[in-house]
Every structure is written in structure tokens, then in C-alpha cells.
PDB file of N, CA and C in Angstrom:
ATOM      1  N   UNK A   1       1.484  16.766  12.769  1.00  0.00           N
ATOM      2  CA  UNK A   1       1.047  16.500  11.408  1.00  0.00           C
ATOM      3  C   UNK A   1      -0.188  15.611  11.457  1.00  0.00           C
ATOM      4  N   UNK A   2      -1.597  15.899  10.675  1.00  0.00           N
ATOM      5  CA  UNK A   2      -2.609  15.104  10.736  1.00  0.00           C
ATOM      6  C   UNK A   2      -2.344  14.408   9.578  1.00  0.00           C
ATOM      7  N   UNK A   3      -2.710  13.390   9.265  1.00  0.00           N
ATOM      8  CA  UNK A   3      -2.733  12.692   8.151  1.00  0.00           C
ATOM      9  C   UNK A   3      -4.281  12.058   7.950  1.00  0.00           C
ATOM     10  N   UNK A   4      -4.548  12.267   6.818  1.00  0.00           N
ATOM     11  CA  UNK A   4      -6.100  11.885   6.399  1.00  0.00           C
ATOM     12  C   UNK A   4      -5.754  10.170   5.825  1.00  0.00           C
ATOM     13  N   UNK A   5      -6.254   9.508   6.452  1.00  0.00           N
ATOM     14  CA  UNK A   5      -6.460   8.147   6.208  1.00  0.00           C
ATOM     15  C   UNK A   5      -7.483   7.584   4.648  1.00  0.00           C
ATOM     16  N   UNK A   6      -6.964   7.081   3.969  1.00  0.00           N
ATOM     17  CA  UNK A   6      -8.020   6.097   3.276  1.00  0.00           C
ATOM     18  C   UNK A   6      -7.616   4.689   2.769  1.00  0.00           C
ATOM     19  N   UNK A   7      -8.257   4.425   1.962  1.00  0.00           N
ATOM     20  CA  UNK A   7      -8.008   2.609   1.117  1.00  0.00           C
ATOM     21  C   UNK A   7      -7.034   2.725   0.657  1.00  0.00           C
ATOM     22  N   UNK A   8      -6.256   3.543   0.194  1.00  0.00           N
ATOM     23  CA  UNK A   8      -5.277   3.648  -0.514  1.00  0.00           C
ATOM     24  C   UNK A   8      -3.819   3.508   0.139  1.00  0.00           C
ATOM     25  N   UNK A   9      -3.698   4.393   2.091  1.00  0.00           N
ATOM     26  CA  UNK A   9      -3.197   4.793   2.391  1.00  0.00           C
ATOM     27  C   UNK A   9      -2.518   3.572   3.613  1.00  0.00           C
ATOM     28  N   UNK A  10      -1.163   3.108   3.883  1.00  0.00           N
ATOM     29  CA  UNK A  10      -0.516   2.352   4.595  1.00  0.00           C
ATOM     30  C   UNK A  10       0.169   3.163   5.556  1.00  0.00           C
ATOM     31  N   UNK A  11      -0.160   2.794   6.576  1.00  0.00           N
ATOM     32  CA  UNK A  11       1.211   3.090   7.741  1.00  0.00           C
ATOM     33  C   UNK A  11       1.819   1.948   8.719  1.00  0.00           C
ATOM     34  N   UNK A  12       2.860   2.409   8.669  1.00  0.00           N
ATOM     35  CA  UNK A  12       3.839   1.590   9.103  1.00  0.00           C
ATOM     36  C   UNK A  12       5.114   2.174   9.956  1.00  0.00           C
ATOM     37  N   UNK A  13       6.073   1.196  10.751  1.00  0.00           N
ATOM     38  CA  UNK A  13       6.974   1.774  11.480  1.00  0.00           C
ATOM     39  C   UNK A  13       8.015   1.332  10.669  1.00  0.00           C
ATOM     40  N   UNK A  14       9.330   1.897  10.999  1.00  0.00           N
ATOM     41  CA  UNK A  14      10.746   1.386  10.115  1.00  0.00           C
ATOM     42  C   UNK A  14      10.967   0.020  10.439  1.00  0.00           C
ATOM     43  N   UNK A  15      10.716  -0.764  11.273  1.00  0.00           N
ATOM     44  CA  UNK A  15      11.340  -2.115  11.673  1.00  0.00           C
ATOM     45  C   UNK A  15      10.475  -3.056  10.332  1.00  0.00           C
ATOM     46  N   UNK A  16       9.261  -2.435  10.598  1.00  0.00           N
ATOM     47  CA  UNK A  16       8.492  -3.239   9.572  1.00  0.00           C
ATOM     48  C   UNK A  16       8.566  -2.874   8.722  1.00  0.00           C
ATOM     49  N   UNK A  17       9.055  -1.632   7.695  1.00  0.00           N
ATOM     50  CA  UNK A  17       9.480  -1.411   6.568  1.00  0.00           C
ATOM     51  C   UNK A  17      10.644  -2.264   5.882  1.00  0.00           C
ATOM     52  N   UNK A  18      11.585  -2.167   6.727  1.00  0.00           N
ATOM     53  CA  UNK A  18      12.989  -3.013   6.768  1.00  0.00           C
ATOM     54  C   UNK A  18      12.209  -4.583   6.151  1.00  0.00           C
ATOM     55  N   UNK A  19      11.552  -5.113   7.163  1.00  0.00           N
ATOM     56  CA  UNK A  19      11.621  -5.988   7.266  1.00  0.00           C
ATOM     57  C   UNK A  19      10.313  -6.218   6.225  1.00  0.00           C
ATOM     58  N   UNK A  20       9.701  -6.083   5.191  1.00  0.00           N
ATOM     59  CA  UNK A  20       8.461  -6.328   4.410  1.00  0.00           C
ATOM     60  C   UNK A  20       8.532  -5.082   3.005  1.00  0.00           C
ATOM     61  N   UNK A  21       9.951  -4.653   2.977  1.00  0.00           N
ATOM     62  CA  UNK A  21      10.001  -3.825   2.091  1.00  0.00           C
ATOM     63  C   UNK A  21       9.211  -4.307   0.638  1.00  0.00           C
ATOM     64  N   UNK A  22       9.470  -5.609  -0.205  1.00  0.00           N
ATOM     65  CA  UNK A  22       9.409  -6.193  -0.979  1.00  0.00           C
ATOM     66  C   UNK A  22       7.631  -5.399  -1.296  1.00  0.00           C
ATOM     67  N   UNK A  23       6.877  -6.289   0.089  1.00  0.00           N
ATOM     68  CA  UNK A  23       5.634  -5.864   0.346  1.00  0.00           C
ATOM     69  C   UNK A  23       5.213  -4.908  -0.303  1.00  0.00           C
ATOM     70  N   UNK A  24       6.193  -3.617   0.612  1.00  0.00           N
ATOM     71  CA  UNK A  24       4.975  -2.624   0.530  1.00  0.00           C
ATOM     72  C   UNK A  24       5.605  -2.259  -1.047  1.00  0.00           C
ATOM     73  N   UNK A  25       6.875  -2.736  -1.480  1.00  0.00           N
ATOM     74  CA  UNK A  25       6.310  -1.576  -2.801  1.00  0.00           C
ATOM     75  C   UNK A  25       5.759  -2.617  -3.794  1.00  0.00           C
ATOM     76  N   UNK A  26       5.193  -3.422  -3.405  1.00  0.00           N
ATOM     77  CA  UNK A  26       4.083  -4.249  -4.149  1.00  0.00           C
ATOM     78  C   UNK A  26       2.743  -3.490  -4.252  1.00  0.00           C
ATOM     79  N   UNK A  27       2.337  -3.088  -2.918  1.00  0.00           N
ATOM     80  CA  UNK A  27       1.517  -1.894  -2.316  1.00  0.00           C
ATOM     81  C   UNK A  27       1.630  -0.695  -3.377  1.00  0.00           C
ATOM     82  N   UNK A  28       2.594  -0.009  -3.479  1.00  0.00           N
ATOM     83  CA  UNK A  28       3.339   1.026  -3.935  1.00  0.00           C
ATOM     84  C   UNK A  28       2.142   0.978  -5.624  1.00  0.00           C
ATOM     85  N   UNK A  29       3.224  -0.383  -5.894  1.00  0.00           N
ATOM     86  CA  UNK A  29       2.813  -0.293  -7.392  1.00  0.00           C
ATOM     87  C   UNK A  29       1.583  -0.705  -8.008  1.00  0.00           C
ATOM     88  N   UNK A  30       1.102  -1.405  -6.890  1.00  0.00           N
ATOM     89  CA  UNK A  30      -0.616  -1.178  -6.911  1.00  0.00           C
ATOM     90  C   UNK A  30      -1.765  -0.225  -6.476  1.00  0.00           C
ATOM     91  N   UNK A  31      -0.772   1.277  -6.833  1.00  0.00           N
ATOM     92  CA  UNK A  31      -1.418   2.141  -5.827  1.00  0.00           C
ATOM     93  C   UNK A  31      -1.431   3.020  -4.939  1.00  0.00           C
ATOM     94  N   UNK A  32      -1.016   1.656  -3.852  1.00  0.00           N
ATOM     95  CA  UNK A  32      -0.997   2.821  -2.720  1.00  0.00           C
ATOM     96  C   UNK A  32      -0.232   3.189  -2.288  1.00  0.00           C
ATOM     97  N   UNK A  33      -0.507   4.232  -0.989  1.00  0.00           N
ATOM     98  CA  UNK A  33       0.934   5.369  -0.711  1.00  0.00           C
ATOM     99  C   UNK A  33       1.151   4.586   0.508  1.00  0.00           C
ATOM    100  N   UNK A  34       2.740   4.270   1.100  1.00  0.00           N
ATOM    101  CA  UNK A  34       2.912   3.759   2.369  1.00  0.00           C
ATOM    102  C   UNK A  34       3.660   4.911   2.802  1.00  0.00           C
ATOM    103  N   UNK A  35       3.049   5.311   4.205  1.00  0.00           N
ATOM    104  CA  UNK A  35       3.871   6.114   5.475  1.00  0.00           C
ATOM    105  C   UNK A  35       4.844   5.065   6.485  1.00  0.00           C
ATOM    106  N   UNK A  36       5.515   5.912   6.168  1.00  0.00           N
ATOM    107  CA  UNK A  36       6.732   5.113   6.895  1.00  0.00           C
ATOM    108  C   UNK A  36       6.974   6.384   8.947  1.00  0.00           C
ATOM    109  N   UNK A  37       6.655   5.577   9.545  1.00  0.00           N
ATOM    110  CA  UNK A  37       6.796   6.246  11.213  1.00  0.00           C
ATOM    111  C   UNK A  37       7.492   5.980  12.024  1.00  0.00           C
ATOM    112  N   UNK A  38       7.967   6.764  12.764  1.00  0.00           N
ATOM    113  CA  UNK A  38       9.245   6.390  13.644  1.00  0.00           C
ATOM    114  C   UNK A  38       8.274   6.605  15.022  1.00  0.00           C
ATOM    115  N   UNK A  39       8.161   5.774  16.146  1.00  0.00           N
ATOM    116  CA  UNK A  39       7.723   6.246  17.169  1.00  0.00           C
ATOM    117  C   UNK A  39       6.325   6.862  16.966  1.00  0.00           C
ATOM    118  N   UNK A  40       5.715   6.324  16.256  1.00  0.00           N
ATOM    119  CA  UNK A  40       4.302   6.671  15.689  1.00  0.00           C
ATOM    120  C   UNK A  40       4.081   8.438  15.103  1.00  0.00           C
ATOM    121  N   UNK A  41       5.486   9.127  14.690  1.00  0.00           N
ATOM    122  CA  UNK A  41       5.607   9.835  14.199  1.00  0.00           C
ATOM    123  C   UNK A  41       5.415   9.388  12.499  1.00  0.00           C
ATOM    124  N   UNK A  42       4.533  10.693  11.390  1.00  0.00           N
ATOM    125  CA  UNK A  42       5.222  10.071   9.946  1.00  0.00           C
ATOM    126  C   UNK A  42       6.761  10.689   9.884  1.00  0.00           C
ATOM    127  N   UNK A  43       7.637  10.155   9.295  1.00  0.00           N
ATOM    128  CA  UNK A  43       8.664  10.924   8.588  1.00  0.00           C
ATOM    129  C   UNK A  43       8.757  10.928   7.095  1.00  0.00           C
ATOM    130  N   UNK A  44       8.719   9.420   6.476  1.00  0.00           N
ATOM    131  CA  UNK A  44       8.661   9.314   4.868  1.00  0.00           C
ATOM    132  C   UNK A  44       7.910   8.752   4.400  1.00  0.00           C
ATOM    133  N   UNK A  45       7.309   8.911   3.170  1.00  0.00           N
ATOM    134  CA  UNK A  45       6.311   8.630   2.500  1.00  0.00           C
ATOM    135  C   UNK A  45       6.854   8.209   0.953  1.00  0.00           C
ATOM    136  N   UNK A  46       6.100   6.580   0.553  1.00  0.00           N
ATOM    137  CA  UNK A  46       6.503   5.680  -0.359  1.00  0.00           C
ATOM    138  C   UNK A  46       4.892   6.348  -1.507  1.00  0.00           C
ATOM    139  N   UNK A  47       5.461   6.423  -2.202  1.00  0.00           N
ATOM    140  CA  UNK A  47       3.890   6.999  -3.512  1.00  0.00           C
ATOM    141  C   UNK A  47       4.899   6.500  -5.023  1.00  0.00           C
ATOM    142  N   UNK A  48       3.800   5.580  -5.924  1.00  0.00           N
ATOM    143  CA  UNK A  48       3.971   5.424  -6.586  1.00  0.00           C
ATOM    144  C   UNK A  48       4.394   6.666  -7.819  1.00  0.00           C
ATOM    145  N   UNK A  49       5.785   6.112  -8.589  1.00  0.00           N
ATOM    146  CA  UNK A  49       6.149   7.489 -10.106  1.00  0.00           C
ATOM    147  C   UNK A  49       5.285   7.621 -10.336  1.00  0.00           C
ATOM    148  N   UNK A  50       5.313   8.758 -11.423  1.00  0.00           N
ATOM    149  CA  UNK A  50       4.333   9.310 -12.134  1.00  0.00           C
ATOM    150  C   UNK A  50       5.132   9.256 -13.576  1.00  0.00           C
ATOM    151  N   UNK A  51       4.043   8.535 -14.191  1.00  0.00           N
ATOM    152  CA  UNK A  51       4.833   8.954 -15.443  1.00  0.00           C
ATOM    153  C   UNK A  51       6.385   9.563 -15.592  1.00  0.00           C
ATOM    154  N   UNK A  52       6.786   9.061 -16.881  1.00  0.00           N
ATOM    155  CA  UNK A  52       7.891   9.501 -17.565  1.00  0.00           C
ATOM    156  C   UNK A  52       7.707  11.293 -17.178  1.00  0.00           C
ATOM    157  N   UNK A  53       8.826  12.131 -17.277  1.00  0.00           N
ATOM    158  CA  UNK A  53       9.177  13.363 -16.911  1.00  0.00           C
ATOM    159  C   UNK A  53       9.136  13.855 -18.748  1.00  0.00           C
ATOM    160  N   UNK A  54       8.542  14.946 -18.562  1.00  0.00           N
ATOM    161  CA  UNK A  54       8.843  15.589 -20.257  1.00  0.00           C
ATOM    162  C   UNK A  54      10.320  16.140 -20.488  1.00  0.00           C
ATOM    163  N   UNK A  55      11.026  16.183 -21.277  1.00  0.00           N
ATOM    164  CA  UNK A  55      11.978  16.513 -21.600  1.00  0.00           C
ATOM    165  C   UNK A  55      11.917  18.336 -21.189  1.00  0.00           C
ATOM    166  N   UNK A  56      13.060  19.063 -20.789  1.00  0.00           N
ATOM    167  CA  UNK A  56      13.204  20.404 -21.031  1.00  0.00           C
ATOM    168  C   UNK A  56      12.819  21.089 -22.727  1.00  0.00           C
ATOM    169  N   UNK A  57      12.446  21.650 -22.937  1.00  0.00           N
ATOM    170  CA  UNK A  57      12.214  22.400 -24.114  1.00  0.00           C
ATOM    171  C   UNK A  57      13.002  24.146 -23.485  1.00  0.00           C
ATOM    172  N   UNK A  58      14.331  23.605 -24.693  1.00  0.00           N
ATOM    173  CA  UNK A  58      15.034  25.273 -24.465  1.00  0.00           C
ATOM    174  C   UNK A  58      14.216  26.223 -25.217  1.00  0.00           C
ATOM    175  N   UNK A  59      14.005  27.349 -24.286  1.00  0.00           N
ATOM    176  CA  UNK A  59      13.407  28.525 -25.211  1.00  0.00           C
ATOM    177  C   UNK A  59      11.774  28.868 -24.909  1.00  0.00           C
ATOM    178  N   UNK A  60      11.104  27.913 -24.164  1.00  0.00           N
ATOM    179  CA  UNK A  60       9.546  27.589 -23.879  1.00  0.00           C
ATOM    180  C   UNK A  60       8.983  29.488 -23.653  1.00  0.00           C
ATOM    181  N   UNK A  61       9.622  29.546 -22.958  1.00  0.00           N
ATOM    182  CA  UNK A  61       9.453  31.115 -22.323  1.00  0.00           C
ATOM    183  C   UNK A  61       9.961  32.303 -22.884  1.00  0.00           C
ATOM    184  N   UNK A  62      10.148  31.987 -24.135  1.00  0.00           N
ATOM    185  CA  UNK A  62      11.129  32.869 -24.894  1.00  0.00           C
ATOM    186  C   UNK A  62       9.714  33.869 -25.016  1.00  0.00           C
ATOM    187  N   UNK A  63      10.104  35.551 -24.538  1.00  0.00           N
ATOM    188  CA  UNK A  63       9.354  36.316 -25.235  1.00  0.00           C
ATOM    189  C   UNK A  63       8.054  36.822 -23.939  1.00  0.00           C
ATOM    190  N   UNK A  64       7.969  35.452 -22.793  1.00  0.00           N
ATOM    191  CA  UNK A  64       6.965  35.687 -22.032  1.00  0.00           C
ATOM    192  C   UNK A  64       7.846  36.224 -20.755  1.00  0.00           C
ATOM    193  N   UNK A  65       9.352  36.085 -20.313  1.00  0.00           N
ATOM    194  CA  UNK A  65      10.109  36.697 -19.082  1.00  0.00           C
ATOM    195  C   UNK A  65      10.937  37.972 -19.423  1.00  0.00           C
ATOM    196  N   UNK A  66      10.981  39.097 -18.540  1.00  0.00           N
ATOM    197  CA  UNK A  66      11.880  39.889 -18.282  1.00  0.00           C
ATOM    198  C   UNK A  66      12.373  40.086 -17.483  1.00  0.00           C
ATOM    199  N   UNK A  67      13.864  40.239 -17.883  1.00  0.00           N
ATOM    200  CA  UNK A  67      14.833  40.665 -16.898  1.00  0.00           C
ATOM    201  C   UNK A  67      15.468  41.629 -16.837  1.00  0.00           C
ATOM    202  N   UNK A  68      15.664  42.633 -15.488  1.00  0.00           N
ATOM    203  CA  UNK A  68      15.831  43.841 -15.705  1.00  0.00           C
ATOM    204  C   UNK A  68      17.535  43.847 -15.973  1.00  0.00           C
ATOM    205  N   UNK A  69      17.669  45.083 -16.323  1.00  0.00           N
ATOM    206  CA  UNK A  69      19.425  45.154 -16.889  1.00  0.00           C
ATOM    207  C   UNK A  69      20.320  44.836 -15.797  1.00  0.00           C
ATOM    208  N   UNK A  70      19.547  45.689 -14.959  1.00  0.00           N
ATOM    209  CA  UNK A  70      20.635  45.922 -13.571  1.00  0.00           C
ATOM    210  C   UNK A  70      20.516  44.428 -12.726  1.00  0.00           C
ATOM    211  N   UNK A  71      19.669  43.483 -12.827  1.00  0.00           N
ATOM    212  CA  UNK A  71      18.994  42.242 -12.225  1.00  0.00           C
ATOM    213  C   UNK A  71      20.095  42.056 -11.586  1.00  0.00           C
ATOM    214  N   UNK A  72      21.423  42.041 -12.032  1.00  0.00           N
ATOM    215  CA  UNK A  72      22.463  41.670 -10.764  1.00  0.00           C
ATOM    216  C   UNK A  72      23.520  42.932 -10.166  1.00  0.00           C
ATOM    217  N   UNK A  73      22.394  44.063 -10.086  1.00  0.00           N
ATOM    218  CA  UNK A  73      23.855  45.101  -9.539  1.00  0.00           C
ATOM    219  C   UNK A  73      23.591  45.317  -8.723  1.00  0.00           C
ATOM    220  N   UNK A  74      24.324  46.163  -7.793  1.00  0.00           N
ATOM    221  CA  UNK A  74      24.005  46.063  -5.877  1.00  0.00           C
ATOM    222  C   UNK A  74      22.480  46.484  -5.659  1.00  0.00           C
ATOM    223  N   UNK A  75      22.287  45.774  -4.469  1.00  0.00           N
ATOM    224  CA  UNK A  75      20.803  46.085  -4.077  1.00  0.00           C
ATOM    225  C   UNK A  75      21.043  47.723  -3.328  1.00  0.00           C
ATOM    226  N   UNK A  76      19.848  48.450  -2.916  1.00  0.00           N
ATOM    227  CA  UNK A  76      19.315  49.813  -2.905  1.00  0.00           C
ATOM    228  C   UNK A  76      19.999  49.614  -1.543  1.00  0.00           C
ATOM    229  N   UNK A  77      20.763  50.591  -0.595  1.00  0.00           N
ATOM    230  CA  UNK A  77      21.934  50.447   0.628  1.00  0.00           C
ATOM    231  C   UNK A  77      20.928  50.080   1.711  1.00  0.00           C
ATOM    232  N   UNK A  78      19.375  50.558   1.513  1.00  0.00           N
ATOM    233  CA  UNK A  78      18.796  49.848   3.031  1.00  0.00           C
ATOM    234  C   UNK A  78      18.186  48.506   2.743  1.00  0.00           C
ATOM    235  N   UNK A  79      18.023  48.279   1.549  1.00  0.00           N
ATOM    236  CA  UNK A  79      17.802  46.457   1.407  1.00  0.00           C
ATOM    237  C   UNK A  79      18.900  45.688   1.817  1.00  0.00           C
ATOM    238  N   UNK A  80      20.508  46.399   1.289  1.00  0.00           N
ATOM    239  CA  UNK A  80      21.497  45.645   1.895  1.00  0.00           C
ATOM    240  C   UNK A  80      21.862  45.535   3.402  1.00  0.00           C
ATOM    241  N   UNK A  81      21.121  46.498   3.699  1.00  0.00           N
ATOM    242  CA  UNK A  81      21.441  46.825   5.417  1.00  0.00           C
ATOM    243  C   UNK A  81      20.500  45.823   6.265  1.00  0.00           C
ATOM    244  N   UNK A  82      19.706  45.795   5.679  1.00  0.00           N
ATOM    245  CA  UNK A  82      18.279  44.654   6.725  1.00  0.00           C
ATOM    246  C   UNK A  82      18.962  43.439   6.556  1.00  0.00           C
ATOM    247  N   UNK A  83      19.768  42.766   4.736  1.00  0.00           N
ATOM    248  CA  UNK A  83      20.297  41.655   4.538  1.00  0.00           C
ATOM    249  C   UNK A  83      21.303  41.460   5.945  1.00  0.00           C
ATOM    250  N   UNK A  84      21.621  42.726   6.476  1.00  0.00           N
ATOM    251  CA  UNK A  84      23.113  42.216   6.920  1.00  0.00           C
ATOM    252  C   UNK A  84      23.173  42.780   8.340  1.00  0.00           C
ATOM    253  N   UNK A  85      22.029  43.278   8.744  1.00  0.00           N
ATOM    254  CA  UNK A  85      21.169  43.348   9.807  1.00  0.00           C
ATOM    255  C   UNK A  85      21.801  44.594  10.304  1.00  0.00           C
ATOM    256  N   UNK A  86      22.043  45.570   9.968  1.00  0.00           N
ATOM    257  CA  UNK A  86      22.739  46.502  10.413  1.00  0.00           C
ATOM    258  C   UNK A  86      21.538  47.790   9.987  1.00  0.00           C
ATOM    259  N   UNK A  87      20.601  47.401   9.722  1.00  0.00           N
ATOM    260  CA  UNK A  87      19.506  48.564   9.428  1.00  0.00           C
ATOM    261  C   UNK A  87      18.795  49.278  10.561  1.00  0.00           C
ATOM    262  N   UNK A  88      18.453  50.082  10.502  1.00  0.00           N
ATOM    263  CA  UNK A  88      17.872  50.194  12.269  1.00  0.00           C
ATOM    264  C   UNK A  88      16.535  50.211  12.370  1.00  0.00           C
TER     265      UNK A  88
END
């Protein structure tokens, strides 16, 4: 994994996460993103929320999706055969 570096961007190992957590999401909420590395690997990455989430709106798509009738009846016997590896 390359990771593109900038001003924004922290890395760090878990001992020092543990131990300066407070820190970085001080970091966090000023901003910036902290990588968290194991063995100078990344594994997790600290990035400040984003805004509040919009509520679901039932119905948004009403009129713009179709679904076919059959949408859940058996698939065509050689689609099921590749599923189940028995196709040749």
C-alpha cells in the first residue's frame, strides 16, 4: 500500500496510539487524518466525521427502479451450474 503523505496526514505505530490517543484525536478534530501502523505496515486510519448523516427518505426512488417479476425465481440451469461448479 503507498500512501501519499501531506500536512494534514499523521502516522503512527499502535504503542504510540495507545499511549497519546487523547493527542491524536485532538489531531483528528483539527483536521487531520492519523494512520495507525503495525510494524511500519498501515492497518487503520483515524479521519475526522462528516457531518450529521441525512435521514432515509422512504420512497426517493419511487418510479426511477425496476424489478423484474421473476427477480427471485430459479436462475437459468447453467448459471446455477457455474454457482455450484458443476458446469463444464
Amino acid at each position: 500500500m503507498n500512501l501519499v503523505y501531506d500536512l494534514r496526514m499523521t502516522e503512527t505505530n499502535i504503542h504510540e496510539a495507545k499511549t497519546h490517543f487523547s493527542r491524536l484525536i485532538r489531531q483528528v478534530e483539527a483536521g487531520q487524518e492519523v494512520v495507525i501502523s503495525r510494524a511500519g505496515k498501515p492497518v487503520a486510519r483515524l479521519v475526522p466525521v462528516t457531518g450529521p448523516r441525512q435521514p432515509r427518505v422512504l420512497g426517493r426512488y419511487r418510479g426511477r427502479i425496476w424489478i423484474a417479476d421473476d427477480f427471485d425465481g430459479p436462475l437459468p440451469a447453467a448459471i446455477q451450474e457455474a454457482f455450484e461448479g458443476t458446469a463444464d
